[in-house]
PDB file of N, CA and C in Angstrom:
ATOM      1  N   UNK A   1       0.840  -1.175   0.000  1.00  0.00           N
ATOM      2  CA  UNK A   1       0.000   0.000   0.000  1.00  0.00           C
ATOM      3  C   UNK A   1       0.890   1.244   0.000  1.00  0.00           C
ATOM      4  N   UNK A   2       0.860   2.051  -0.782  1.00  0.00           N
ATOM      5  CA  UNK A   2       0.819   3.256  -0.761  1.00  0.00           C
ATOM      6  C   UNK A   2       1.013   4.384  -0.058  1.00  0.00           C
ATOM      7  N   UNK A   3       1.427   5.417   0.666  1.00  0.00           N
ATOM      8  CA  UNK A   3       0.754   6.389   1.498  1.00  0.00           C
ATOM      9  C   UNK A   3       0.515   7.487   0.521  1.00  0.00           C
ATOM     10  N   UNK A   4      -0.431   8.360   0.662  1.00  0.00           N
ATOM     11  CA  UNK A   4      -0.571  10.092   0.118  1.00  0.00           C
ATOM     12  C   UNK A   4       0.767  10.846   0.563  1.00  0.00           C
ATOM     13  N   UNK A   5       1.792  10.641  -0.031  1.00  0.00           N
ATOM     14  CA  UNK A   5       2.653  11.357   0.240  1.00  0.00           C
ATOM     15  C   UNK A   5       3.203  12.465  -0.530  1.00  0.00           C
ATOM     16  N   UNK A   6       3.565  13.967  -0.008  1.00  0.00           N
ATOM     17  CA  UNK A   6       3.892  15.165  -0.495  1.00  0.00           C
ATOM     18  C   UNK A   6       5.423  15.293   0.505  1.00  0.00           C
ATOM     19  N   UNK A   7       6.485  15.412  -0.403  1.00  0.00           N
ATOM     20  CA  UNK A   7       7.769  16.134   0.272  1.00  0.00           C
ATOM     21  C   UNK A   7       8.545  16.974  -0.505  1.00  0.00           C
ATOM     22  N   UNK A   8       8.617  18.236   0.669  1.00  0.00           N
ATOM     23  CA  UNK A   8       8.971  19.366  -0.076  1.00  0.00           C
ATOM     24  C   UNK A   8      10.749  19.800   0.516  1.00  0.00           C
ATOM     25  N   UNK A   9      10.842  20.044   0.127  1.00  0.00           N
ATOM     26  CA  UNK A   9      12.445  20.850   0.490  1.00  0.00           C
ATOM     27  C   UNK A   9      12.759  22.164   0.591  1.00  0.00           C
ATOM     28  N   UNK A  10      13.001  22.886   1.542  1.00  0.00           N
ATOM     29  CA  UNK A  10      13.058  24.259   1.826  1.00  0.00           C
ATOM     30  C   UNK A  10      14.557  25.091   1.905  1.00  0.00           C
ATOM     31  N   UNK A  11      15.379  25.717   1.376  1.00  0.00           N
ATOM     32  CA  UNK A  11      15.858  26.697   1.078  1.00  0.00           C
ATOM     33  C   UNK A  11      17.358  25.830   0.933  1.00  0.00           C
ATOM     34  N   UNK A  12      17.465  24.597   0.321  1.00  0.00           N
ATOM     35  CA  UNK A  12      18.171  23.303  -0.093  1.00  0.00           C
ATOM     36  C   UNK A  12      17.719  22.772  -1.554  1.00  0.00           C
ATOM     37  N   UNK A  13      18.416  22.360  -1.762  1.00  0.00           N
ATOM     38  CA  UNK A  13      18.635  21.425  -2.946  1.00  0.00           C
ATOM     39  C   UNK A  13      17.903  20.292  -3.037  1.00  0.00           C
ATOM     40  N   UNK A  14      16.884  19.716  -3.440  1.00  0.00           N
ATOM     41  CA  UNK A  14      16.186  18.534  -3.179  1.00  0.00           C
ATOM     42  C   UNK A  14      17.106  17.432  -3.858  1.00  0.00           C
ATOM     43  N   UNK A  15      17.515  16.548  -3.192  1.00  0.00           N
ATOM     44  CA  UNK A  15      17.972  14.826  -2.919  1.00  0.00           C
ATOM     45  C   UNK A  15      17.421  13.989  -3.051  1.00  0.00           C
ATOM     46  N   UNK A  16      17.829  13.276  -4.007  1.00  0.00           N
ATOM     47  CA  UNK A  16      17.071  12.188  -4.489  1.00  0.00           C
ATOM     48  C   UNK A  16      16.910  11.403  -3.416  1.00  0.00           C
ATOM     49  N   UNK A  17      18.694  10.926  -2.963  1.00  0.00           N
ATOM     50  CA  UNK A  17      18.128   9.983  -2.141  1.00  0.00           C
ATOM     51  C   UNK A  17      17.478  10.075  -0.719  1.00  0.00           C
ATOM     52  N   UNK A  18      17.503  11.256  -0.424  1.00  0.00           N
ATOM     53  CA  UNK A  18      16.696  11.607   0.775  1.00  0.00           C
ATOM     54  C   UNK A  18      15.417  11.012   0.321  1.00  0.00           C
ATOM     55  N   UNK A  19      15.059  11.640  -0.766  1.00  0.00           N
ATOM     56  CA  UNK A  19      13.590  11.375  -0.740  1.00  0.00           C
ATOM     57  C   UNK A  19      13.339  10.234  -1.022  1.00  0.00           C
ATOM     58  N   UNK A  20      13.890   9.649  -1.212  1.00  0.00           N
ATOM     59  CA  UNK A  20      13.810   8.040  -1.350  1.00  0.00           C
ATOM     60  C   UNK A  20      13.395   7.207  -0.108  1.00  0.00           C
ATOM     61  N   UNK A  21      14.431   7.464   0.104  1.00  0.00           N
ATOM     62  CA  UNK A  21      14.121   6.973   1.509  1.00  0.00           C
ATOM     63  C   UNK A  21      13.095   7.692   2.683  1.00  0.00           C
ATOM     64  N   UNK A  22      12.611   8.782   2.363  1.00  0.00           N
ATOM     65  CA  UNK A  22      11.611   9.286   3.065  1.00  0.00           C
ATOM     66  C   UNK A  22      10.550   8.342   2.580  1.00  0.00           C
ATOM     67  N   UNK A  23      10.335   8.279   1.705  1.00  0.00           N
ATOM     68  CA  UNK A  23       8.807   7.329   0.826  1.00  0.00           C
ATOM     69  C   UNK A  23       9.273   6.226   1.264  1.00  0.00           C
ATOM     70  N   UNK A  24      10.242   5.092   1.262  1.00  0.00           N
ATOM     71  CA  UNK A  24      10.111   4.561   2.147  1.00  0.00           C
ATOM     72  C   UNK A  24       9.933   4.234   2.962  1.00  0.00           C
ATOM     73  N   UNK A  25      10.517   4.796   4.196  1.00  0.00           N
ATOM     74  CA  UNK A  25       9.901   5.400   5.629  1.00  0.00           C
ATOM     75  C   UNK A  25       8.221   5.705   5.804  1.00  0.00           C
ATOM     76  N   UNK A  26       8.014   6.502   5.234  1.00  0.00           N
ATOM     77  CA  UNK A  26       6.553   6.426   5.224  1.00  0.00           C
ATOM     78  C   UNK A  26       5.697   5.353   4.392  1.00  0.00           C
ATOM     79  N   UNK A  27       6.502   4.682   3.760  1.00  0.00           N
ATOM     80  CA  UNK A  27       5.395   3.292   3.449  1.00  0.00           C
ATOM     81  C   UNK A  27       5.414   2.860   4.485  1.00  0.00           C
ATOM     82  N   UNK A  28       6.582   2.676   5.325  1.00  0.00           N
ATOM     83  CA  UNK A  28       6.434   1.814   6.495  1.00  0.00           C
ATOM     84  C   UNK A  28       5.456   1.919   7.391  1.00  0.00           C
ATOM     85  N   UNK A  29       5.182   3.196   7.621  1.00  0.00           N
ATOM     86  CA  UNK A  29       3.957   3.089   9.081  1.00  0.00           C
ATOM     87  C   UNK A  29       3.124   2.764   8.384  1.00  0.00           C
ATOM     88  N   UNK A  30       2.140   2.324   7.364  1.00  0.00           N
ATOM     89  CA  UNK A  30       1.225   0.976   7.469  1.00  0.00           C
ATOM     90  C   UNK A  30       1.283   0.186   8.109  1.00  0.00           C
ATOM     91  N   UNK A  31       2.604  -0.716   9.043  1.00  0.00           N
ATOM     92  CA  UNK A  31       2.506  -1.147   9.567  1.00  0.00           C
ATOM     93  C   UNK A  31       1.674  -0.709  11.230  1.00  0.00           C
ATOM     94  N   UNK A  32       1.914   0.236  11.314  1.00  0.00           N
ATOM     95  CA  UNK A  32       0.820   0.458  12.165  1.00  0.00           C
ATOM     96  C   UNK A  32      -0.341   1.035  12.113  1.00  0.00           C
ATOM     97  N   UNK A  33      -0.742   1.592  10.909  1.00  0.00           N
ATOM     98  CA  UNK A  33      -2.268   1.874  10.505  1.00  0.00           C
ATOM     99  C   UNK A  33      -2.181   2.363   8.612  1.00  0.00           C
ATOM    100  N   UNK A  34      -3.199   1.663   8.435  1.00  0.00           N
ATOM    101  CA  UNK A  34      -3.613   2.034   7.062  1.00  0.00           C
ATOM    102  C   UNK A  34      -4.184   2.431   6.824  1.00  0.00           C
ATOM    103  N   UNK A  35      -5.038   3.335   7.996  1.00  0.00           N
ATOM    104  CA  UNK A  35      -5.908   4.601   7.338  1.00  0.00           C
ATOM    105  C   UNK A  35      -5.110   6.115   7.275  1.00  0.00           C
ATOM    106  N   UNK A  36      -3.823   6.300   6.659  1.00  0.00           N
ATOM    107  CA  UNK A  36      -3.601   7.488   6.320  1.00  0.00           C
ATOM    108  C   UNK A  36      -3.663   7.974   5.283  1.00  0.00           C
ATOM    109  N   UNK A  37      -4.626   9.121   5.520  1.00  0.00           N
ATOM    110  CA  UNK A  37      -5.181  10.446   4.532  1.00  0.00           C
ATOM    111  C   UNK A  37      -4.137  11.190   3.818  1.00  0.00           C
ATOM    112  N   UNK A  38      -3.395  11.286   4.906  1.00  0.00           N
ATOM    113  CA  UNK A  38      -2.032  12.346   4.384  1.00  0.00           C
ATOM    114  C   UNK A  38      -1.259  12.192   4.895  1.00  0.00           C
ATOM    115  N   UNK A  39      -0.082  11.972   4.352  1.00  0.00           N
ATOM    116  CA  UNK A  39       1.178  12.389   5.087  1.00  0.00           C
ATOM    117  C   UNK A  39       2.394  13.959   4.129  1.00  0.00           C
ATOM    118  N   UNK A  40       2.857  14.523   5.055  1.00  0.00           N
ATOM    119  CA  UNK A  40       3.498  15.326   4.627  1.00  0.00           C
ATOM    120  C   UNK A  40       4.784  15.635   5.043  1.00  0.00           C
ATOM    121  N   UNK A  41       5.733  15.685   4.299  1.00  0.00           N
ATOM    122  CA  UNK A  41       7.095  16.145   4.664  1.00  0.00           C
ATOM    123  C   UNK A  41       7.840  16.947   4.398  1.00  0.00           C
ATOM    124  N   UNK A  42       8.346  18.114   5.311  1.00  0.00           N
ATOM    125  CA  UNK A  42       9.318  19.161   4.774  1.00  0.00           C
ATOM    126  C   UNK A  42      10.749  18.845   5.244  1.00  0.00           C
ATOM    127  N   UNK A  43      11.723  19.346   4.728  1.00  0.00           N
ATOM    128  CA  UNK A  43      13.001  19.021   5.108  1.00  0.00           C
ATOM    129  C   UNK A  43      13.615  20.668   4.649  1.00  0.00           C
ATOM    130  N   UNK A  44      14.056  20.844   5.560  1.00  0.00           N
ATOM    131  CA  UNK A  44      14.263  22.322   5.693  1.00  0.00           C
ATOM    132  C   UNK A  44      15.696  22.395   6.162  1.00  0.00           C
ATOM    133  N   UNK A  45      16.764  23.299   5.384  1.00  0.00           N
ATOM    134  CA  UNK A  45      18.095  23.957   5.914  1.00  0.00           C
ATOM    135  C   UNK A  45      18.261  24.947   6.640  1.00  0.00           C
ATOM    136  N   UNK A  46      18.526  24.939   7.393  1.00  0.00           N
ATOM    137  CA  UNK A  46      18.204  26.403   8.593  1.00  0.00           C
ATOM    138  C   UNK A  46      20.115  26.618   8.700  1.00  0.00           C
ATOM    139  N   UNK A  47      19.865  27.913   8.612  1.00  0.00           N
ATOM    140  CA  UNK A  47      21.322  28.344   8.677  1.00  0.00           C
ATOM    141  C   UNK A  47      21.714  28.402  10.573  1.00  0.00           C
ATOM    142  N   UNK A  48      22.790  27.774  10.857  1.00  0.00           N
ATOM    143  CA  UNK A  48      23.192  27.778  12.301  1.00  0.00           C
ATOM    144  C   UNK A  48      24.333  29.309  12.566  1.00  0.00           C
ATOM    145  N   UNK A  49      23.748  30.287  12.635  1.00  0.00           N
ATOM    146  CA  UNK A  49      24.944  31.026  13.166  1.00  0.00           C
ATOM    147  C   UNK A  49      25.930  30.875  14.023  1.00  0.00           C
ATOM    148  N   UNK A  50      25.519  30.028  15.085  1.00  0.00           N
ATOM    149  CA  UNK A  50      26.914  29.936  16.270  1.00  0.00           C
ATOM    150  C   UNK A  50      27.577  28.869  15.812  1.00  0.00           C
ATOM    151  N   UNK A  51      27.400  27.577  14.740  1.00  0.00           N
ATOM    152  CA  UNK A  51      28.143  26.991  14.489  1.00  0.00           C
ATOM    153  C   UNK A  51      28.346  26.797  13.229  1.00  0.00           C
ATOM    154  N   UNK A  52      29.592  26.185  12.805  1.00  0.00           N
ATOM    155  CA  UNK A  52      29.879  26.385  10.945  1.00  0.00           C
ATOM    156  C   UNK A  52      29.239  25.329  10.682  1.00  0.00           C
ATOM    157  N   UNK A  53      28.346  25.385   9.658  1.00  0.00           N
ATOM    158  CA  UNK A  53      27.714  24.371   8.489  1.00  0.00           C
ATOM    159  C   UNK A  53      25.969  25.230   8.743  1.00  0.00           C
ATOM    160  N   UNK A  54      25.245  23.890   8.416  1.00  0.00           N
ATOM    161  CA  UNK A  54      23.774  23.815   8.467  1.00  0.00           C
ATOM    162  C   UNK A  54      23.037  22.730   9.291  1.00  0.00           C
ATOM    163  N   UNK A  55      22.191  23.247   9.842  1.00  0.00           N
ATOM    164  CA  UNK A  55      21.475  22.460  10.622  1.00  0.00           C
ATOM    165  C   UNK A  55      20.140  21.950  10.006  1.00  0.00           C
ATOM    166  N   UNK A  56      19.500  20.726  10.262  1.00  0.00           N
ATOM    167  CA  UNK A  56      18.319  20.392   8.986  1.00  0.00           C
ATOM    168  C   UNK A  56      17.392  20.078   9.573  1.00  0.00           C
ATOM    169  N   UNK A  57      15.855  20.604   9.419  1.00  0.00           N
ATOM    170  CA  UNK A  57      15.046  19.609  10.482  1.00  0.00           C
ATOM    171  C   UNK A  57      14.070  19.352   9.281  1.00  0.00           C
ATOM    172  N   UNK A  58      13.695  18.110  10.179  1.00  0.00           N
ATOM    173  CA  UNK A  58      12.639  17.095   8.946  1.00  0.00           C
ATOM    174  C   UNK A  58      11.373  17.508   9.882  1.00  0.00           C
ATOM    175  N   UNK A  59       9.944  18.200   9.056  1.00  0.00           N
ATOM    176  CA  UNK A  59       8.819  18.203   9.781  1.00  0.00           C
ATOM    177  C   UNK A  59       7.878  17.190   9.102  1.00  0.00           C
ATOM    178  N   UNK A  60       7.119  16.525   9.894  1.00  0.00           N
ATOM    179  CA  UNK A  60       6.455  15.344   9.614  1.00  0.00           C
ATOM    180  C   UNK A  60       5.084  15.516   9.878  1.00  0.00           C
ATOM    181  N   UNK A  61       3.981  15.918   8.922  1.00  0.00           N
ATOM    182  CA  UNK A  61       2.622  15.701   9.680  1.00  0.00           C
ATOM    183  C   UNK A  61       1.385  14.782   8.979  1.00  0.00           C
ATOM    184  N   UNK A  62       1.386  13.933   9.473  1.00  0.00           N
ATOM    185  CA  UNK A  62       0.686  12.771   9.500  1.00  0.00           C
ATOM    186  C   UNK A  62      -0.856  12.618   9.803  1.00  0.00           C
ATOM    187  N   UNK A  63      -1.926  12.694   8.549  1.00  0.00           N
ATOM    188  CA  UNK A  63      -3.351  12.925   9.043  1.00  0.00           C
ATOM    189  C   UNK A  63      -4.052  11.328   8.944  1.00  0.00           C
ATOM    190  N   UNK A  64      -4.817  11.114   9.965  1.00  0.00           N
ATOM    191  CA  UNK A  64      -5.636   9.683   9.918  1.00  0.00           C
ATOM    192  C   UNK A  64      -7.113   9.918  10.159  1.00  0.00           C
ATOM    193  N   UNK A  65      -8.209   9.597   9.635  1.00  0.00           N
ATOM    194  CA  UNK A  65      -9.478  10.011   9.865  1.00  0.00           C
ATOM    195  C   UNK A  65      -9.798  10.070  11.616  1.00  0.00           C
ATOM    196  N   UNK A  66      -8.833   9.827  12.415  1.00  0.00           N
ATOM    197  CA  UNK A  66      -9.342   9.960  13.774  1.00  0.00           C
ATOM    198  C   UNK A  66      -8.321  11.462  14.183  1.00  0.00           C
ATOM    199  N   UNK A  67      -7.356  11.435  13.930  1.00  0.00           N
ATOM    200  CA  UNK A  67      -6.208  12.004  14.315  1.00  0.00           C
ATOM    201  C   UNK A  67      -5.099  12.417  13.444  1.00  0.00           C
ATOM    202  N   UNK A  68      -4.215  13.759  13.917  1.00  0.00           N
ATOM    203  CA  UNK A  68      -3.143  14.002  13.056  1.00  0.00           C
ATOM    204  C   UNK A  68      -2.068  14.079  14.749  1.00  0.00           C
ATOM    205  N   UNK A  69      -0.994  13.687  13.692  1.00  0.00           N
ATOM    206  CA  UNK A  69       0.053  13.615  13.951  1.00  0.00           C
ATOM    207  C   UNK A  69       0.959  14.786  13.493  1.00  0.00           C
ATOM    208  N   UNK A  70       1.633  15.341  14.457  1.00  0.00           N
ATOM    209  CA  UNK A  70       3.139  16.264  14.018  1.00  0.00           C
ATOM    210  C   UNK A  70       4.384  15.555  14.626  1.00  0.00           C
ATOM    211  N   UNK A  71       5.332  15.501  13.991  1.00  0.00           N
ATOM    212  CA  UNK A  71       7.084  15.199  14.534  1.00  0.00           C
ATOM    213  C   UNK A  71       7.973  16.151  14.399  1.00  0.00           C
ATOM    214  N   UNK A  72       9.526  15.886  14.330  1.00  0.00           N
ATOM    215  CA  UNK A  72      10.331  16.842  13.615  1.00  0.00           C
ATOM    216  C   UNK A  72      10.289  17.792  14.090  1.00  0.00           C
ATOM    217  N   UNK A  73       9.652  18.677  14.845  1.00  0.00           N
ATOM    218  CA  UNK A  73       9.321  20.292  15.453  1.00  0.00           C
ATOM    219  C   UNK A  73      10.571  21.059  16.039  1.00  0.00           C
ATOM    220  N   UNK A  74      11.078  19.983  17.194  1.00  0.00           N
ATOM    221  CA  UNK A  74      12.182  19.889  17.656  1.00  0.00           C
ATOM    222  C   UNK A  74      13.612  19.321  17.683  1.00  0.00           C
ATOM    223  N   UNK A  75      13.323  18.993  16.572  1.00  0.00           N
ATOM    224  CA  UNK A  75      14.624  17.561  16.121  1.00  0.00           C
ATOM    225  C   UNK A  75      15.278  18.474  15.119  1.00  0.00           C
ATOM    226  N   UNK A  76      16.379  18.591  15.273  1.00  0.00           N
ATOM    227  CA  UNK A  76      17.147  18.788  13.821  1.00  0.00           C
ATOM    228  C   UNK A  76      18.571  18.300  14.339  1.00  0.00           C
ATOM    229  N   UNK A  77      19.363  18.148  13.183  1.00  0.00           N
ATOM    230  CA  UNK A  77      20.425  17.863  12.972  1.00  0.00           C
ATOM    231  C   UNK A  77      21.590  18.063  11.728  1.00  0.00           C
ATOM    232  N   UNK A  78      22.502  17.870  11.796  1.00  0.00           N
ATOM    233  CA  UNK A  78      23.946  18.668  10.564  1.00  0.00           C
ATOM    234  C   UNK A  78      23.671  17.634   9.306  1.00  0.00           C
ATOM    235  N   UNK A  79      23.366  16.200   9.662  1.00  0.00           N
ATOM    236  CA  UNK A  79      22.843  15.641   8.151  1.00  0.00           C
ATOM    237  C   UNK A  79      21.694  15.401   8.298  1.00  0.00           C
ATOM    238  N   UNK A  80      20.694  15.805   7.576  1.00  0.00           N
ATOM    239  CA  UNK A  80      19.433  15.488   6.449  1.00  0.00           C
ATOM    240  C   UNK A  80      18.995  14.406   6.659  1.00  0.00           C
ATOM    241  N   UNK A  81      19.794  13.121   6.505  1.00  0.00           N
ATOM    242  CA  UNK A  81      19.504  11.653   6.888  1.00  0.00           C
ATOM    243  C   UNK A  81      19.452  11.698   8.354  1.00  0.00           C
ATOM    244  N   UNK A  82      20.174  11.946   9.135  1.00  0.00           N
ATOM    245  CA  UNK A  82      20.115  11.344  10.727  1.00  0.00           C
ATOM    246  C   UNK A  82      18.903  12.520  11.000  1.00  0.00           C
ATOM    247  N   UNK A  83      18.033  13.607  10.319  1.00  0.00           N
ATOM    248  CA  UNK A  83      17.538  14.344  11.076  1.00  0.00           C
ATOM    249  C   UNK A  83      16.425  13.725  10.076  1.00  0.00           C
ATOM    250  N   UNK A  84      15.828  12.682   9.001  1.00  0.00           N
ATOM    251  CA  UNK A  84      15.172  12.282   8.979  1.00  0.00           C
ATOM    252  C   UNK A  84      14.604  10.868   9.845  1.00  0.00           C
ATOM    253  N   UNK A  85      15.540  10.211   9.883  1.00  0.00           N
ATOM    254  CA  UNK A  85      15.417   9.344  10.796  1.00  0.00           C
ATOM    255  C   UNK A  85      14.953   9.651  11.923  1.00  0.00           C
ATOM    256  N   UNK A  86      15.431  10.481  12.926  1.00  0.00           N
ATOM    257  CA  UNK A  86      14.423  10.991  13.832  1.00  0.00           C
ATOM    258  C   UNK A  86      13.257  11.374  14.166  1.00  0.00           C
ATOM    259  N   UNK A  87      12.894  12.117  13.130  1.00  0.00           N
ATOM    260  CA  UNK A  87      11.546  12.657  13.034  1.00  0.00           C
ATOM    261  C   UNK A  87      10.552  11.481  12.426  1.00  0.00           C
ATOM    262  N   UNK A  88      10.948  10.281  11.595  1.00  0.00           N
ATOM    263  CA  UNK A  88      10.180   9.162  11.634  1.00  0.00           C
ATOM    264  C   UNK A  88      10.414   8.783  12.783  1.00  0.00           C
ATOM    265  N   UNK A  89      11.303   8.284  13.793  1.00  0.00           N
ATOM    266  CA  UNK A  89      11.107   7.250  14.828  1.00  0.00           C
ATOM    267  C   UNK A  89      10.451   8.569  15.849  1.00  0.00           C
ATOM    268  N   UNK A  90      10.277   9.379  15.402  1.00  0.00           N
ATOM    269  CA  UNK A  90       9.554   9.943  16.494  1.00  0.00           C
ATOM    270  C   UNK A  90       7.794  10.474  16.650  1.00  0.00           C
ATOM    271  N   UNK A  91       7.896  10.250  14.999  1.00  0.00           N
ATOM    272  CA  UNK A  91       6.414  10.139  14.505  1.00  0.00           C
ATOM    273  C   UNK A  91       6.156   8.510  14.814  1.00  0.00           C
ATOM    274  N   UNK A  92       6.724   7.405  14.444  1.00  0.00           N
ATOM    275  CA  UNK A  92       6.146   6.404  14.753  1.00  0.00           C
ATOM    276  C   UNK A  92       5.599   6.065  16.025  1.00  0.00           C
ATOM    277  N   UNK A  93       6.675   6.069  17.001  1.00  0.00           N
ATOM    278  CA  UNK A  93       6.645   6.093  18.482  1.00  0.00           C
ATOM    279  C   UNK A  93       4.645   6.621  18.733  1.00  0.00           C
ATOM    280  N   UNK A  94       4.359   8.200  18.510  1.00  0.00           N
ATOM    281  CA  UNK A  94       3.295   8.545  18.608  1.00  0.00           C
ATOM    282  C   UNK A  94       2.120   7.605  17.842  1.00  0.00           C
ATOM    283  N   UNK A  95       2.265   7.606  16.719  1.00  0.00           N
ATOM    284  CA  UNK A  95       1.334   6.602  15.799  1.00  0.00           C
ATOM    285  C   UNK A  95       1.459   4.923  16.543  1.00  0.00           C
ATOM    286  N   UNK A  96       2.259   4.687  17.308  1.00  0.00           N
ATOM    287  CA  UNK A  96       2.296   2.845  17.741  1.00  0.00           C
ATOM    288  C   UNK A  96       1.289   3.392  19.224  1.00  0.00           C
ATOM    289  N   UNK A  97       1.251   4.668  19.802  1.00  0.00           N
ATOM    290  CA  UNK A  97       1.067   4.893  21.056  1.00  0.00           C
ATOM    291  C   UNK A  97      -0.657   5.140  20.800  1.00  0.00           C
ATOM    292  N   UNK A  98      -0.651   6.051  19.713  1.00  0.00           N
ATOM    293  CA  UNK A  98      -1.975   6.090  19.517  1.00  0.00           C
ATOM    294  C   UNK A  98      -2.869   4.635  19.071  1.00  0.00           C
ATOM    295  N   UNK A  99      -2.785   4.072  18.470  1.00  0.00           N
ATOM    296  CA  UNK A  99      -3.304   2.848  17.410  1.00  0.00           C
ATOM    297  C   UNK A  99      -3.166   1.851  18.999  1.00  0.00           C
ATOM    298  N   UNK A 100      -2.013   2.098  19.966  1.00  0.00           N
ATOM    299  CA  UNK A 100      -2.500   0.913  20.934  1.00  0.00           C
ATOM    300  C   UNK A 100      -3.553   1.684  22.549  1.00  0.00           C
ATOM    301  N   UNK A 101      -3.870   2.727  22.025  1.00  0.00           N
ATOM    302  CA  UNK A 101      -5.016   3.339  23.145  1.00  0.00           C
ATOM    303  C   UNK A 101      -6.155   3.269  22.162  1.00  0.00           C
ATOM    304  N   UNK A 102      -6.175   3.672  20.975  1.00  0.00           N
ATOM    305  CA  UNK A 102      -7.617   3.131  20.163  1.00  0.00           C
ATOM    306  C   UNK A 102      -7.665   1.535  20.415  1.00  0.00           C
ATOM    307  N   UNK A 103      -6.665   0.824  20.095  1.00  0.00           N
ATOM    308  CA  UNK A 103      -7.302  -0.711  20.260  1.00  0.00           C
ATOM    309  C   UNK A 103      -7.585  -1.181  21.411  1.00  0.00           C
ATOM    310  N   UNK A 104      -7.121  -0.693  22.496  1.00  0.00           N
ATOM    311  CA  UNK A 104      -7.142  -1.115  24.281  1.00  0.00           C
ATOM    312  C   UNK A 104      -8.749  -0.791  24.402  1.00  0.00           C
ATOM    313  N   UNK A 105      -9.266   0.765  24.043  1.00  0.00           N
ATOM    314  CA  UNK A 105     -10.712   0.985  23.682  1.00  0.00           C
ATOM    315  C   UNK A 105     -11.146   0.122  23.390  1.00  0.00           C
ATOM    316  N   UNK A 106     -10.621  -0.414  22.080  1.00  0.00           N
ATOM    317  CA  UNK A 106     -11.982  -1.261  21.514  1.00  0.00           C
ATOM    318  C   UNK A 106     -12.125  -2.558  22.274  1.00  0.00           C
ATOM    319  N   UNK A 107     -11.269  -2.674  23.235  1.00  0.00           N
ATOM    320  CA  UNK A 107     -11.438  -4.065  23.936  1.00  0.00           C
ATOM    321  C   UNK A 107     -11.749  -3.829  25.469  1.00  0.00           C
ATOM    322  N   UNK A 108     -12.242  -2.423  25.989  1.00  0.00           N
ATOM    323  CA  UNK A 108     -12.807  -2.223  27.138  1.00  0.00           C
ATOM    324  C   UNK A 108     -14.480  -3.010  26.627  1.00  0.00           C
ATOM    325  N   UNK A 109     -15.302  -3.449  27.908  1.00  0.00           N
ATOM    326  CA  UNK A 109     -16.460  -3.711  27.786  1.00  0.00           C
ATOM    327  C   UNK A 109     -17.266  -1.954  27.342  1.00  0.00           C
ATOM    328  N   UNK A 110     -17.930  -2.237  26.869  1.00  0.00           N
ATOM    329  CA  UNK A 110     -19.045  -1.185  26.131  1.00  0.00           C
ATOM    330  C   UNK A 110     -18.360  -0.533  25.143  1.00  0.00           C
ATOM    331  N   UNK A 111     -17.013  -0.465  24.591  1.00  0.00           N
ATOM    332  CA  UNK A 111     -16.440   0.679  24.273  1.00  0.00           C
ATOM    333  C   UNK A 111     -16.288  -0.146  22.656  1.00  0.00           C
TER     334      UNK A 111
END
């Protein structure tokens, strides 16, 4: 399956293989739900004044007919890859947390 996926790149060079592996990454959370509407990704270069290079943060927002998801907000890092990786394991983390309080619901009596 698929996800609705949009990734954009902000005041950088868009990377193939970043984005490669972002669509990967986001095929993956099907594994924990397959009702996503949207997913969206920016990957953004933010210039670091106090230190030499660039700092990168990956923003992640993730819509499901019950719930959206944001990551990435606070995460960045000097490569692109390790600051995508984060912002998936940190969107997943939320999406495994949510999907196991909806299913605990569905297995309370009345619920």
């Amino acid at each position: 399956m698929t996800i609705p996926l949009q990734v954009h790149f902000r005041d950088m060079v868009p990377l193939a293989g970043l984005e490669e592996a972002i669509r990967r990454r986001a095929d993956g959370l099907v594994r924990w739900t397959r009702e996503v509407s949207r997913c969206e990704v920016t990957v953004e270069s933010q210039d670091s004044r106090h230190r030499q290079g660039h700092e990168y943060r990956v923003r992640i927002h993730l819509r499901v007919p019950e719930a959206e998801f944001v990551a990435g907000d606070r995460q960045g890092h000097e490569d692109p890859t390790v600051a995508t990786h984060e912002a998936f394991s940190a969107l997943e983390r939320q999406v495994e947390d949510w999907e196991r309080r909806r299913r605990d619901a569905k297995r309370q009596p009345g619920g």
